[in-house]
C-alpha atoms as a PDB file:
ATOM      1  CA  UNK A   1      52.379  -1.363  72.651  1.00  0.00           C
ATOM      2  CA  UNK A   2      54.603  -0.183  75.827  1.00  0.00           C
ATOM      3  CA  UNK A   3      52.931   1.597  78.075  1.00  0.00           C
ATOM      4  CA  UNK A   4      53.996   2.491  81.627  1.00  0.00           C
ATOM      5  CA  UNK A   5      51.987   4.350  84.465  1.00  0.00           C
ATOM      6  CA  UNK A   6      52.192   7.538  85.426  1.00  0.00           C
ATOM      7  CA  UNK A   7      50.732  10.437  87.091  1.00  0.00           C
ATOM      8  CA  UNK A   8      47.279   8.890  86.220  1.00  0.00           C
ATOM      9  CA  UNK A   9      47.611   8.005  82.843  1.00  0.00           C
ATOM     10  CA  UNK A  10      49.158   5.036  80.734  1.00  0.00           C
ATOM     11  CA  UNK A  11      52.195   6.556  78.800  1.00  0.00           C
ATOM     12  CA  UNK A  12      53.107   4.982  75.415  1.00  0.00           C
ATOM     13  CA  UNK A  13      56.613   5.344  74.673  1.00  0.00           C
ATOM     14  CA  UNK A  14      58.990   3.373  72.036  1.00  0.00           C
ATOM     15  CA  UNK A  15      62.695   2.786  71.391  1.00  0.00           C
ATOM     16  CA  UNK A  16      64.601   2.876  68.502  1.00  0.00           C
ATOM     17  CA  UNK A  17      68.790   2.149  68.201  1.00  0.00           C
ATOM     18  CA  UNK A  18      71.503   1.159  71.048  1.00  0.00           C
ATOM     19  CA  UNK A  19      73.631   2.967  73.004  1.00  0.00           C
ATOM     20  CA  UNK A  20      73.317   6.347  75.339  1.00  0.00           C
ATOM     21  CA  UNK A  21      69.228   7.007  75.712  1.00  0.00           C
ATOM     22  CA  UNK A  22      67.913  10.062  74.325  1.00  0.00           C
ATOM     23  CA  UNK A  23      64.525  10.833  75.642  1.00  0.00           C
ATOM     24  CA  UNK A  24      62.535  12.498  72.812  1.00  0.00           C
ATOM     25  CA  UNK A  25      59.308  14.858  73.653  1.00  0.00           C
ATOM     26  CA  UNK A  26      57.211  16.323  71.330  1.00  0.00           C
ATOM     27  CA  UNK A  27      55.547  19.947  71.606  1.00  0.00           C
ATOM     28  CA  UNK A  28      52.009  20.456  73.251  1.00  0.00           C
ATOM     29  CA  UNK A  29      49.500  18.536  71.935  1.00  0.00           C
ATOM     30  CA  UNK A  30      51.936  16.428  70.098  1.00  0.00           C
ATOM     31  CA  UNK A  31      53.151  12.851  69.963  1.00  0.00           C
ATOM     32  CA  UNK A  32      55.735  10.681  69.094  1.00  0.00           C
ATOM     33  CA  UNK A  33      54.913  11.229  65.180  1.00  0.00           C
ATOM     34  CA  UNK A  34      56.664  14.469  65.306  1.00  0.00           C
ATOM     35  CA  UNK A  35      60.418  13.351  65.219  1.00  0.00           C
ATOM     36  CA  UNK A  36      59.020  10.647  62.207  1.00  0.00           C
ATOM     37  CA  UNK A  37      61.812  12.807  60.199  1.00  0.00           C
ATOM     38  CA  UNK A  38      64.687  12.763  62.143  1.00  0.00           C
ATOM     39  CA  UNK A  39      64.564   9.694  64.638  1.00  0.00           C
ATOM     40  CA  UNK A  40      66.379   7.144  62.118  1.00  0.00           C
ATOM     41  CA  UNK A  41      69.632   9.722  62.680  1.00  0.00           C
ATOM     42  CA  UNK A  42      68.701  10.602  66.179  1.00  0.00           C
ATOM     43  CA  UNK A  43      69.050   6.696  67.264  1.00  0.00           C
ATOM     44  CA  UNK A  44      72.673   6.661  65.538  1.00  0.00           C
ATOM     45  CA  UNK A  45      74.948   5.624  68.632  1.00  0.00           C
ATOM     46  CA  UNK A  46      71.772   5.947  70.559  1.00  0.00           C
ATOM     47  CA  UNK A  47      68.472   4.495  72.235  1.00  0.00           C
ATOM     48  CA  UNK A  48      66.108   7.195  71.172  1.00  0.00           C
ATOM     49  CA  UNK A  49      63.207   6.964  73.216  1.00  0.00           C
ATOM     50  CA  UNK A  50      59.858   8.400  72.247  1.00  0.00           C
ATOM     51  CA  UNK A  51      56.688   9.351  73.956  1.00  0.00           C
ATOM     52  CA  UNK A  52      53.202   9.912  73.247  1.00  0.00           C
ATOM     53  CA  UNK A  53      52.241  12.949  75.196  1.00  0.00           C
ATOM     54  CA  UNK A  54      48.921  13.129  77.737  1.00  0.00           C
ATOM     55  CA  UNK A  55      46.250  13.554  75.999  1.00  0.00           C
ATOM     56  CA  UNK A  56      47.278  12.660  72.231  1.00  0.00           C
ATOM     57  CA  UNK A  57      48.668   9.219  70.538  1.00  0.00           C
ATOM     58  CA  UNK A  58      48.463   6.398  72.319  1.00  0.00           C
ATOM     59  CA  UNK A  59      49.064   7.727  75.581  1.00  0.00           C
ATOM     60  CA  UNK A  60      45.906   6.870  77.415  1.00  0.00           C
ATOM     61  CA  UNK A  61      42.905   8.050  79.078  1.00  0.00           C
ATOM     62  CA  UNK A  62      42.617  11.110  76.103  1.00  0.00           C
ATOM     63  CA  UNK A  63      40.685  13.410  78.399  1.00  0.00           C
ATOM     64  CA  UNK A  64      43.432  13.640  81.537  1.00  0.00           C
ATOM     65  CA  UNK A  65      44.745  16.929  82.214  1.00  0.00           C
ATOM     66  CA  UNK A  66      47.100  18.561  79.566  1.00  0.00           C
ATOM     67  CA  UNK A  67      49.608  21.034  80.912  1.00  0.00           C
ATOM     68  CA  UNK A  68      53.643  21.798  80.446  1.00  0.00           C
ATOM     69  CA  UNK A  69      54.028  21.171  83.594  1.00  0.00           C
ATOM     70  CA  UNK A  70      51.836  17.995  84.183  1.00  0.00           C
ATOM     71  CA  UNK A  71      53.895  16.924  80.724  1.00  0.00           C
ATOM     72  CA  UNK A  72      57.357  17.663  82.295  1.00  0.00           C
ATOM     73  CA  UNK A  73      56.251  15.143  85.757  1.00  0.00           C
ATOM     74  CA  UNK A  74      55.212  12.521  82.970  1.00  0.00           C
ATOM     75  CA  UNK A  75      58.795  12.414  81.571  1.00  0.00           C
ATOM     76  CA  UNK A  76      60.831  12.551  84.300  1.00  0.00           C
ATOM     77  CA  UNK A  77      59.378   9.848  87.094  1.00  0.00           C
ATOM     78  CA  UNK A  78      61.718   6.922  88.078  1.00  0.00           C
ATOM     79  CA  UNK A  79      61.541   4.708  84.656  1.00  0.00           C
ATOM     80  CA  UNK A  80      63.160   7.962  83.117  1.00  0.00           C
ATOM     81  CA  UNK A  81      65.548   8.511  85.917  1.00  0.00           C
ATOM     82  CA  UNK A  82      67.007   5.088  86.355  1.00  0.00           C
ATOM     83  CA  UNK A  83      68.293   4.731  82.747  1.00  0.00           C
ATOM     84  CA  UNK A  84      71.563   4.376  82.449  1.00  0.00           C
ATOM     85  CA  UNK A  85      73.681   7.381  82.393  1.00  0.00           C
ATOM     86  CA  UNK A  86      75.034   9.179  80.817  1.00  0.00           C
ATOM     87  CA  UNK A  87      71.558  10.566  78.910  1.00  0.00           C
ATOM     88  CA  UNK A  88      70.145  13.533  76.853  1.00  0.00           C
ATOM     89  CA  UNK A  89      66.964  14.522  76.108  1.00  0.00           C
ATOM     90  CA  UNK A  90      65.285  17.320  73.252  1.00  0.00           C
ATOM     91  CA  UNK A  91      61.670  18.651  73.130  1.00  0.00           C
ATOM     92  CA  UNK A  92      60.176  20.302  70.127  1.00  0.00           C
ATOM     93  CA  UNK A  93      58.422  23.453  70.301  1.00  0.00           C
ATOM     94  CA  UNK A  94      54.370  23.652  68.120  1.00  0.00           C
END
């Protein structure tokens, strides 16, 4: 289970494919379950890589603080920023 530490908490994240990252974030509330769907054909020609938001999954501790914000400083500290470029990233809307 990969985990890395941020802001407080231990975020859970996968990868899937090779190639170009693509950082995938679920909604609110969500985790890494919501792009079950479409994450075979997102990681086509790329390293999708998927997180379990604060407070849901297997991000732990459950009971941090959940907030947009607070979410968007989880995903973009210096693990996320020294991937290799070029990258992309989507979020999904709950």
């Amino acid at each position: 289970m990969p985990t890395v530490p941020i802001n407080g908490i231990e975020l859970y994240y996968e990868t899937l494919g090779e190639g170009p990252p693509l950082l995938l974030v679920a909604g609110l509330a969500s985790d890494s379950q919501s792009w079950a769907t479409v994450t075979a054909d997102l990681a086509k020609g790329r390293r999708a890589i998927l997180v379990d938001n604060r407070g849901v999954g297997r991000t732990r501790p459950w009971g941090a603080e959940v907030s947009i914000p607070v979410m968007a400083e989880d995903c973009a500290p210096t693990w996320v920023a020294s991937l290799p470029r070029p990258w992309s990233w989507s979020g999904a809307r709950t």
